[in-house]
Protein backbone atom coordinates (compact mmCIF):
# COMPACT_ATOMS: atom_id res chain seq x y z
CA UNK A 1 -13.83 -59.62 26.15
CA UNK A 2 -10.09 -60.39 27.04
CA UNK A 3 -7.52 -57.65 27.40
CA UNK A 4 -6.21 -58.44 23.93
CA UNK A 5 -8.85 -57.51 22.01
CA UNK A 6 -9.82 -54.30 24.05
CA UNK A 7 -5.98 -53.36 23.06
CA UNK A 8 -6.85 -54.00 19.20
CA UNK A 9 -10.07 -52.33 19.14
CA UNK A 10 -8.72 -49.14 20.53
CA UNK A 11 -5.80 -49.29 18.24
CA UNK A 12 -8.66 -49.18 15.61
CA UNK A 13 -10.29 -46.75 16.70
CA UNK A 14 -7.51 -44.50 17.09
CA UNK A 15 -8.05 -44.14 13.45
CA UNK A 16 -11.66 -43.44 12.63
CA UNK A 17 -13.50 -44.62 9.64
CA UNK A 18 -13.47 -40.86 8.00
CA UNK A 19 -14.57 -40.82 4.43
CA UNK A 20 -11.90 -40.40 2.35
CA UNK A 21 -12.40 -37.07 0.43
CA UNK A 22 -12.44 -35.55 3.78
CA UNK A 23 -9.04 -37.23 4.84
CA UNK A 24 -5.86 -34.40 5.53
CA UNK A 25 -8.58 -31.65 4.98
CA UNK A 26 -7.99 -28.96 7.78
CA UNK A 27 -11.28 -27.50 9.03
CA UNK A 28 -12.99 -23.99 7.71
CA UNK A 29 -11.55 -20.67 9.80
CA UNK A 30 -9.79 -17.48 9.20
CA UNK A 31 -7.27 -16.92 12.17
CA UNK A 32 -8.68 -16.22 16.02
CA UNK A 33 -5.82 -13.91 17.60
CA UNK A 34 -6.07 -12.17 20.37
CA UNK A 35 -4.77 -9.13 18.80
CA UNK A 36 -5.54 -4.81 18.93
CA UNK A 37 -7.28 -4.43 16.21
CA UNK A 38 -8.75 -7.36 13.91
CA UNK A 39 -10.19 -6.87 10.58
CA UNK A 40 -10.12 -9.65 8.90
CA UNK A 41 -13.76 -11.43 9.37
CA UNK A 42 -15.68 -8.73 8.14
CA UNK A 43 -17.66 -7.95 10.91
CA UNK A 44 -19.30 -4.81 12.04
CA UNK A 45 -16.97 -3.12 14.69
CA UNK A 46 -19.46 -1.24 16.64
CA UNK A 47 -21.34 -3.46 18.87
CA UNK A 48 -25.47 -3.40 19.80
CA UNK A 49 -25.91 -0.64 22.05
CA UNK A 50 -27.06 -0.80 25.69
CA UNK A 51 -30.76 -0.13 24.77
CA UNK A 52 -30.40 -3.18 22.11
CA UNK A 53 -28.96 -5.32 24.92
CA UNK A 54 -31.78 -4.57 27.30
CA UNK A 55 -34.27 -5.48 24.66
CA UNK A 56 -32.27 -8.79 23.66
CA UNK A 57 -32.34 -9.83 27.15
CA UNK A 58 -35.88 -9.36 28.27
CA UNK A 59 -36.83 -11.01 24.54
CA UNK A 60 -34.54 -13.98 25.93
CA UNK A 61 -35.45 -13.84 29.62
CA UNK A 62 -39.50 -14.52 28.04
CA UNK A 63 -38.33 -17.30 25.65
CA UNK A 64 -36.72 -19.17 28.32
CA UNK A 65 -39.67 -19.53 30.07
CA UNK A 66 -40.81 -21.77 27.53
CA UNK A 67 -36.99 -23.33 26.84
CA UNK A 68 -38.61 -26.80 28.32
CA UNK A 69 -41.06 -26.66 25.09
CA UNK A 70 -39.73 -26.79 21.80
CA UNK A 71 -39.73 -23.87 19.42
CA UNK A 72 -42.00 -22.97 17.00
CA UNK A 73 -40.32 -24.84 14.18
CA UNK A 74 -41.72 -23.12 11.21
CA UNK A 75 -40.46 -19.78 13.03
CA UNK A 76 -43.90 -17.82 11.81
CA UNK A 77 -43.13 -14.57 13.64
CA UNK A 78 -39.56 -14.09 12.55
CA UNK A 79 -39.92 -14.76 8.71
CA UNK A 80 -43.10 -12.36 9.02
CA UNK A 81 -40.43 -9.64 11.19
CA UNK A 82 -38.02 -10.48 7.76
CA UNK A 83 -40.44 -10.33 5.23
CA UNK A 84 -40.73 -6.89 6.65
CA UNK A 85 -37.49 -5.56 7.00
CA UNK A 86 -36.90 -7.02 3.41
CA UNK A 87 -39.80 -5.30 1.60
CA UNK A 88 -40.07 -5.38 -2.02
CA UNK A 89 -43.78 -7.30 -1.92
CA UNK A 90 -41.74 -10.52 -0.12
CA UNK A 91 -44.23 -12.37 2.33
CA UNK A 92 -43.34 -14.79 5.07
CA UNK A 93 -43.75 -17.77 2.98
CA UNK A 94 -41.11 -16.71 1.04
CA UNK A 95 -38.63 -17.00 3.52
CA UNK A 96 -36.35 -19.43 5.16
CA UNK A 97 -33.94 -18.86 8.06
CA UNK A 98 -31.43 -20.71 9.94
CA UNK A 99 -28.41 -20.52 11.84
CA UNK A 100 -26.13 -18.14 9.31
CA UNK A 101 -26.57 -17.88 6.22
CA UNK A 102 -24.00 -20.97 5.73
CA UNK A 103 -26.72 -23.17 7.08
CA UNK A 104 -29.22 -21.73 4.69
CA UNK A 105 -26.46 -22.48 2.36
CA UNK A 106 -26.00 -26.18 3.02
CA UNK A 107 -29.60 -26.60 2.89
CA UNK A 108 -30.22 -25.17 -0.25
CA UNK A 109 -28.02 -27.87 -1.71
CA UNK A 110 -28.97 -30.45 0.61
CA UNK A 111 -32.37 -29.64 -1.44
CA UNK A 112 -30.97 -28.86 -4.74
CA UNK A 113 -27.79 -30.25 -4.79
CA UNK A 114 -26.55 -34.05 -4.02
CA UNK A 115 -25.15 -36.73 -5.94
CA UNK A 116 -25.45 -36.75 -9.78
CA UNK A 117 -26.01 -32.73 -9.44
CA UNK A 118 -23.48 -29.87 -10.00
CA UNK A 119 -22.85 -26.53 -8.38
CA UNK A 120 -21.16 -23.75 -9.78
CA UNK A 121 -19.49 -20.41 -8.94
CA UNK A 122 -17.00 -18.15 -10.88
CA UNK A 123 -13.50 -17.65 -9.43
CA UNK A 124 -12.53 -15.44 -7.17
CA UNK A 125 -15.90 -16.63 -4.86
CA UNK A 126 -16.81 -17.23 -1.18
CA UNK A 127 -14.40 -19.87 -0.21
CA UNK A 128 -17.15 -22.16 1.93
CA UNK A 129 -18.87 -23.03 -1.58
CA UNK A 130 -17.02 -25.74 -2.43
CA UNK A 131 -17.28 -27.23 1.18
CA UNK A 132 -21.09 -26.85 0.77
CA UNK A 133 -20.82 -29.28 -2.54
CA UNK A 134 -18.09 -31.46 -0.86
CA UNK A 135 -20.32 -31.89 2.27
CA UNK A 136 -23.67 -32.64 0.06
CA UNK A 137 -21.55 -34.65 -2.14
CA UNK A 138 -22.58 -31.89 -4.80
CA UNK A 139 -19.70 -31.56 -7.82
CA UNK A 140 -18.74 -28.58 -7.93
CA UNK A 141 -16.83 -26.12 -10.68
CA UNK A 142 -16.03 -22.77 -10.89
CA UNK A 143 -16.09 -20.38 -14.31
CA UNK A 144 -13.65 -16.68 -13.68
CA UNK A 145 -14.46 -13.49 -13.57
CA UNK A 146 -12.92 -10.77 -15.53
CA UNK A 147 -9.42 -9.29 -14.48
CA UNK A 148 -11.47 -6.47 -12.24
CA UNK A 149 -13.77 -9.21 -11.13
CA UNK A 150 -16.83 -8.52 -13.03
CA UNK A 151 -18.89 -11.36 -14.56
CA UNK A 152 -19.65 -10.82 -18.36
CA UNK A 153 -22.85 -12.01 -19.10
CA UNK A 154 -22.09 -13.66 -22.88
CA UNK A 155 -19.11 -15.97 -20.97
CA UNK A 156 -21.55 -16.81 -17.53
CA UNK A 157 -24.15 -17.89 -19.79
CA UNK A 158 -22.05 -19.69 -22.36
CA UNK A 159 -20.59 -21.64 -19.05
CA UNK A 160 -23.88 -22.21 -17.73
CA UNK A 161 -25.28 -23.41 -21.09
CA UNK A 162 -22.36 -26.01 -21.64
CA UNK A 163 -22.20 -27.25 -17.93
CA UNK A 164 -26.10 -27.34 -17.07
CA UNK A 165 -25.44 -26.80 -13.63
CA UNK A 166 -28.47 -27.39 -10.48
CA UNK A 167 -27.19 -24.33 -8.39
CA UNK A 168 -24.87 -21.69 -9.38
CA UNK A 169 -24.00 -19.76 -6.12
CA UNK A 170 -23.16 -15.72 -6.90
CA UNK A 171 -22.38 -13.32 -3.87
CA UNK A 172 -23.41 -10.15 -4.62
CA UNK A 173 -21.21 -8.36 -3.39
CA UNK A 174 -18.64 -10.71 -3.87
CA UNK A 175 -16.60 -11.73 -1.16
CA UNK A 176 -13.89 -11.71 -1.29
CA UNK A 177 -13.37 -9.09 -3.84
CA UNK A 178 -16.56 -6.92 -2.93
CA UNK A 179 -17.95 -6.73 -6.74
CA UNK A 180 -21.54 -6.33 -6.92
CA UNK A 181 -23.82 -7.96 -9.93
CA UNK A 182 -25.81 -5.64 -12.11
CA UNK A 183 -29.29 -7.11 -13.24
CA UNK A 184 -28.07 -7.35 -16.33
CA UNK A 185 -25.85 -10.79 -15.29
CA UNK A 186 -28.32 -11.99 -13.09
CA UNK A 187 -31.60 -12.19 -15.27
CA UNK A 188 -29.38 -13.64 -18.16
CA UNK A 189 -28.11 -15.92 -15.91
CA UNK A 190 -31.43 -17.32 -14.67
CA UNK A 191 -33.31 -17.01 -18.32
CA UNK A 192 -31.07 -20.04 -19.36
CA UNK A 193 -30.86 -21.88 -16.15
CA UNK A 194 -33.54 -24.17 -17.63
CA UNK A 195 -33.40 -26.67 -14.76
CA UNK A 196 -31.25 -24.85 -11.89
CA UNK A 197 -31.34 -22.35 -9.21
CA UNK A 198 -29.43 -18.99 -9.09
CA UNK A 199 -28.03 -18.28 -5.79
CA UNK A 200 -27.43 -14.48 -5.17
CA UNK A 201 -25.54 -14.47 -1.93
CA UNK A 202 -26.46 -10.89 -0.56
CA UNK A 203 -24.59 -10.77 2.85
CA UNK A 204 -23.16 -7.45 2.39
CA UNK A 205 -26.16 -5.84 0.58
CA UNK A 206 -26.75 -2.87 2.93
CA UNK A 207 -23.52 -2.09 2.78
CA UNK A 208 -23.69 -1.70 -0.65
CA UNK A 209 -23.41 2.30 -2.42
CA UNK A 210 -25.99 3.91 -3.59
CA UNK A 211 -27.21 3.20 -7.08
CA UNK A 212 -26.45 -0.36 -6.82
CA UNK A 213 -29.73 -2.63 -7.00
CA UNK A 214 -30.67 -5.16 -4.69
CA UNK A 215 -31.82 -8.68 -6.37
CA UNK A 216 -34.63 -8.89 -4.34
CA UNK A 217 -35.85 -6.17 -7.19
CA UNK A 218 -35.70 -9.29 -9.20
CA UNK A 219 -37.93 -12.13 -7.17
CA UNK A 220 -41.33 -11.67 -8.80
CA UNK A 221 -39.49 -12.43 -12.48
CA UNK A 222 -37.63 -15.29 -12.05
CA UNK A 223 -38.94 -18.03 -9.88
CA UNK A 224 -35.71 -20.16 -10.41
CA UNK A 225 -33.61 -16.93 -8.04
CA UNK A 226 -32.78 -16.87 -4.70
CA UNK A 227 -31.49 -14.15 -2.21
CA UNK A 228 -29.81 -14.77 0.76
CA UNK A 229 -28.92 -12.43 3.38
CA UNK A 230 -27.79 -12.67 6.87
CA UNK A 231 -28.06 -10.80 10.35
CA UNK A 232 -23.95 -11.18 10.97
CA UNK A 233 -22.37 -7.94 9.09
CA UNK A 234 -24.74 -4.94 9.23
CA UNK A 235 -26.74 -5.87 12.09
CA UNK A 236 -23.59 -6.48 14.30
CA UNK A 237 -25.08 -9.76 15.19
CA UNK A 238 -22.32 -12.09 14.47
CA UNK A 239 -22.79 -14.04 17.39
CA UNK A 240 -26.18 -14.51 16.96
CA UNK A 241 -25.63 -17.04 14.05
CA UNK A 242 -28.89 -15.85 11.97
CA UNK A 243 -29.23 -16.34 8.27
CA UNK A 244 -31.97 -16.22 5.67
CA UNK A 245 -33.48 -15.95 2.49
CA UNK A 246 -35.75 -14.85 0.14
CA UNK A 247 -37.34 -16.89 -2.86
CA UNK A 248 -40.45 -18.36 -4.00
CA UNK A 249 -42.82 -20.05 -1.80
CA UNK A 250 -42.43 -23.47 -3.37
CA UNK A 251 -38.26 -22.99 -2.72
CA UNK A 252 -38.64 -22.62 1.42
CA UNK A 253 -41.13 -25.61 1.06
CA UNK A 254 -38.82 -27.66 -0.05
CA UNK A 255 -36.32 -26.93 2.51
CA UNK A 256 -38.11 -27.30 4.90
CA UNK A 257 -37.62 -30.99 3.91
CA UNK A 258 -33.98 -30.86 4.39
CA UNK A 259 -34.03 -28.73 7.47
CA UNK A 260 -33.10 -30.71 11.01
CA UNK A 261 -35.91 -30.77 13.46
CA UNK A 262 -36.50 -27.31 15.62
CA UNK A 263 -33.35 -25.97 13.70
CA UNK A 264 -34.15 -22.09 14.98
CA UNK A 265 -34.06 -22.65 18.85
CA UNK A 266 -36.55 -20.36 21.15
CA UNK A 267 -33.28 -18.26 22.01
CA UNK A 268 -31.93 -17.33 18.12
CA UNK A 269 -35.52 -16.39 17.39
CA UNK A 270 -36.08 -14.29 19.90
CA UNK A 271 -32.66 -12.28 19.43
CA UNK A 272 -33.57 -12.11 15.74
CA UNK A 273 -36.89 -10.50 16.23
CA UNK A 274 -35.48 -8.14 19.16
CA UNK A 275 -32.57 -6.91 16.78
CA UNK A 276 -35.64 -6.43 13.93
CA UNK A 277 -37.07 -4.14 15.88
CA UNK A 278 -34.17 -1.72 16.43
CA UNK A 279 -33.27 -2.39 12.73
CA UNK A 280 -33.02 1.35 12.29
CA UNK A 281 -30.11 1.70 15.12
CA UNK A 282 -28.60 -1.16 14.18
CA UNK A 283 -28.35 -0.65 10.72
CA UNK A 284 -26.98 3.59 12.06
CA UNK A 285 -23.55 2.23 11.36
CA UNK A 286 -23.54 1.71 8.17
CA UNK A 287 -22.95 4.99 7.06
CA UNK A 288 -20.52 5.33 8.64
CA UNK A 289 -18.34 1.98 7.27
CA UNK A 290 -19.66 3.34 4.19
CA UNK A 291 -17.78 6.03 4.38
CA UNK A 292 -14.41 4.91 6.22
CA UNK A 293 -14.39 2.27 2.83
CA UNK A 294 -14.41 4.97 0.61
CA UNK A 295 -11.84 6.67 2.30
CA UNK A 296 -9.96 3.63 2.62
CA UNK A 297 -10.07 3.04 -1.13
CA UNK A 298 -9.08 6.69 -1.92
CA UNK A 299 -5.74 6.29 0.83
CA UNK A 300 -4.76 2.73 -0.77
CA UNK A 301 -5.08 4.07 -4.33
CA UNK A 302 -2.63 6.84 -3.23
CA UNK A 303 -0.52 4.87 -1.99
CA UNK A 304 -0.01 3.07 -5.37
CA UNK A 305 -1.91 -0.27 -4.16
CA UNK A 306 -4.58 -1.48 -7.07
CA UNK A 307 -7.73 -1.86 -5.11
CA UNK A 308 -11.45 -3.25 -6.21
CA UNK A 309 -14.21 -1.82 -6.35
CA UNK A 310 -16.16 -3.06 -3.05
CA UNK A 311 -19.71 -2.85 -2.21
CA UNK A 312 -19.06 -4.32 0.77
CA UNK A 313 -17.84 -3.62 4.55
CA UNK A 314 -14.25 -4.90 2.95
CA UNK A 315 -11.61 -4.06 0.67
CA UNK A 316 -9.27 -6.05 -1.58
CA UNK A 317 -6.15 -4.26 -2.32
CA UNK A 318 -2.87 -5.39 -3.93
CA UNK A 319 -0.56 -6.35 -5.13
CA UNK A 320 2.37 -8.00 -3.74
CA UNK A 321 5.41 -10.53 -4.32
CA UNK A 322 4.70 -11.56 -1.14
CA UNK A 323 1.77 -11.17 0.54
CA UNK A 324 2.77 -12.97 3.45
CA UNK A 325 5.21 -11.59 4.62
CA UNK A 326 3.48 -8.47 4.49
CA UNK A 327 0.43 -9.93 6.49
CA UNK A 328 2.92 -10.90 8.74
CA UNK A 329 4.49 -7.49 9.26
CA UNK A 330 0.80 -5.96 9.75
CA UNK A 331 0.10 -8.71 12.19
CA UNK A 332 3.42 -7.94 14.18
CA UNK A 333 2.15 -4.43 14.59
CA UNK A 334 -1.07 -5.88 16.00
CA UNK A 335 -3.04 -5.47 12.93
CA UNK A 336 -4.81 -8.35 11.88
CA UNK A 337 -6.51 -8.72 8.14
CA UNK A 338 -6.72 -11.48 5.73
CA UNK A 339 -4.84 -12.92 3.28
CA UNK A 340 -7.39 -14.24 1.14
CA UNK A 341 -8.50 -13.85 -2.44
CA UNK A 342 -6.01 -14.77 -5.83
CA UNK A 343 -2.33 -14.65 -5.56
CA UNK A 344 -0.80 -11.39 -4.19
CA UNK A 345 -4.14 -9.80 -2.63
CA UNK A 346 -5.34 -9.25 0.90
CA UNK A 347 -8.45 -8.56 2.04
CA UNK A 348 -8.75 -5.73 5.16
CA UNK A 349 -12.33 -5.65 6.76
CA UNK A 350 -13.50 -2.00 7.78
CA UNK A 351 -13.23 -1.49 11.35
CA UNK A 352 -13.88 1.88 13.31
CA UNK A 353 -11.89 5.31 12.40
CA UNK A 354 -9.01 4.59 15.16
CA UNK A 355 -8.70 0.94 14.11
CA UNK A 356 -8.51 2.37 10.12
CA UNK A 357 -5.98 4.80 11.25
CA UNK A 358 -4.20 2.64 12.78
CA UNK A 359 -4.11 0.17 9.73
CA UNK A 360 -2.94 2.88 7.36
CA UNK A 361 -0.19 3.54 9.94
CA UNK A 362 1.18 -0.02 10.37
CA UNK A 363 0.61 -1.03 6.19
CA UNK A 364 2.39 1.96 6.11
CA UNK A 365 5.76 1.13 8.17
CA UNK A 366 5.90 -2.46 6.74
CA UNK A 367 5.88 -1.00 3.18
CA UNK A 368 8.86 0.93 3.83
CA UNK A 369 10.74 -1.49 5.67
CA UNK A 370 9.64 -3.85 3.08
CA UNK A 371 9.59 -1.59 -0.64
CA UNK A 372 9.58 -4.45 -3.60
C-alpha cells in the first residue's frame, strides 16, 4: 500500500460509517458530579452493610473458582432465588434476568419488537424507551397522561385500539413522575391488546405505599403482561447491574432467543443470590425512604411547590419559569437532583435524613434569592 492511500483511508475512517438515525445523538446519562450530596439517580443512599459485604465476597471468592468455565447460562438457581422473593405462585420458568432491567428491556423488544412493529408509552415515561425502539429499530409513539399523571383507562384503550401496538411499556410507578397504575388500567389495557404485550415496568415497586397493588397480582389472568423489576433501587445494588422479570413461561422462552450467549456472568449471579438471601436487611431501608418521601412531599407542599403523588424512592415537584437556573442554584450549594420530567419540573431522589435536610435548606436559599 503506498503512503497515499494509508493517508485517504484514515481520513475515512476518521468518520465512521454510523447509521444515520443515530448521527448528532448524545449518549444516555443523567450528570456524574462529584458533589455532597446527589439525588438525582434514584438510588438507595444507604449502602449493603458489612455482614452483606462479607457474604457477597465469599459468594464471589467461590464463583471465581470456576471463572475459567462459563456460567450456567440459563441461571437456574437465581430465577428459582427470584421466583421466591417475588411470590405470588411465580416459578422459575417464569423468569428472565439480565444485566438491569434495561437489558431485560432491550430484549423484550429485541423479541417483540423490530421492524414493521410499534412500541408505545404515554407521556411523561421512562426516558430510555424510546432508545429501546430506536436501537431495535422498533417505531415508537407515545399517548399522555392526565394533568396529575394518571392514565384513564377509556383514552389508553381507545389509543391502543387505533394504534395496535406490539409492546406498550408502563412503569408502575412511573418514573419520572412516581404515579402508580391501579388494576383497573392495566387489565383493560391488556383485554384489548389482541396481538401485543403489556410491559409493567415495576422498578420502584417496594417502595411503593401501602394499599397500592403489585401487578404481579395480575400474572395468572393475562398471559399477554409482563413485570419487570430490578435489584438497583431497594436492594442498594446499583452496581450490581441485575434486572428481571416476571411473565409467562412461553415469554422468557422466547427471550432466551434474543439473549447474547452467557449474558449473566458467574460473578452477577452470585452477588444476586447473596443479596437474596439478606433480602430482609436489604430491603430494612425502605421504611425508612418511605417515610423521608412523605415528609418530603408534606415540606414541598408547604412551601407552595405542586408535587405528585410518588410511589416511588423520588419526588416530582414544581413548578418553575426556570427550572434551570434553579437546578443550577441547588447544584452550586452542592445539591445535586434532576431536571427531568415536562417543562418546569424537577425530579429530587430521596437520600438519607441529613442529605434531605440539607436539600430543603439549599431549595430553600435559592428560592429566596430567586422568588418568581
Amino acid at each position: 500500500m503506498t503512503r497515499g492511500s494509508r493517508s485517504e483511508s484514515s481520513e475515512r475512517l476518521a468518520t465512521p460509517p454510523l447509521r444515520d438515525e443515530l448521527r448528532g445523538i448524545q449518549p444516555y446519562g443523567a450528570p456524574q458530579l462529584d458533589v455532597p450530596v446527589q439525588l438525582n439517580v434514584n438510588e438507595n443512599p444507604y449502602p449493603p452493610s458489612a455482614a452483606v459485604v462479607a457474604e457477597i465476597e465469599r459468594a464471589v471468592a467461590l464463583a471465581s473458582r470456576d471463572l475459567n468455565r462459563y456460567p450456567d447460562r440459563e441461571f437456574v438457581a437465581l430465577r428459582e432465588a427470584l421466583a421466591a422473593y417475588l411470590g405470588h405462585g411465580v416459578t422459575p420458568a417464569q423468569v428472565w434476568a439480565a444485566n438491569g432491567s434495561n437489558e431485560v428491556m432491550l430484549h423484550l423488544l429485541q423479541a417483540f419488537g423490530g421492524p414493521g412493529r410499534l412500541a408505545l408509552s404515554f407521556a411523561p415515561t421512562y426516558s430510555m424507551y424510546p432508545e429501546y425502539a430506536r436501537d431495535t429499530h422498533t417505531a415508537w409513539e407515545v399517548g399522555h397522561r392526565e394533568e396529575d399523571f394518571s392514565l384513564d383507562p377509556e383514552r389508553a384503550v381507545t389509543l391502543v385500539r387505533q394504534r395496535r401496538p406490539h409492546v406498550v411499556l408502563l412503569p408502575s410507578p412511573n418514573n419520572p413522575t412516581g404515579t402508580a397504575l391501579p388494576h383497573e388500567v392495566i387489565g383493560a389495557l391488556c383485554d384489548v391488546l389482541d396481538r401485543g404485550l403489556l410491559v409493567v415496568d415495576e422498578a420502584y415497586a417496594e417502595f411503593r405505599r401501602a394499599g397500592t397493588p403489585s401487578a404481579l397480582e395480575l400474572l395468572p389472568t393475562y398471559p399477554n403482561l409482563v413485570v419487570t423489576r430490578t435489584m438497583s433501587k431497594a436492594f442498594a445494588l446499583a452496581g450490581a447491574r441485575v434486572g428481571y422479570l416476571a411473565a409467562s413461561a412461553e415469554i422468557c422462552d422466547a427471550l432466551r432467543v434474543v439473549r447474547l450467549p452467557y449474558h449473566l456472568s458467574a460473578v452477577t449471579q452470585a452477588v444476586a443470590r447473596a443479596a437474596l438471601r439478606h433480602a430482609d436487611e436489604l430491603l430494612g431501608a425502605v421504611d425508612r425512604l418511605r417515610t423521608e418521601r412523605d415528609e418530603t412531599v408534606q415540606w414541598l407542599r408547604g412551601q407552595g411547590f405542586t408535587v405528585a403523588e410518588s410511589d416511588a424512592n423520588f419526588v416530582l415537584f414544581g413548578t418553575f419559569p426556570d427550572r434551570h437556573a434553579v437546578w443550577q442554584g441547588l447544584l452550586d450549594r452542592g445539591v445535586l437532583i434532576r431536571e427531568t420530567g415536562p417543562d418546569g419540573w424537577l425530579r429530587v431522589s430521596i437520600g438519607t435524613t441529613a442529605e434531605m435536610a440539607a436539600f430543603r435548606e439549599a431549595l430553600s436559599t435559592v428560592m429566596k434569592e430567586n422568588p418568581s
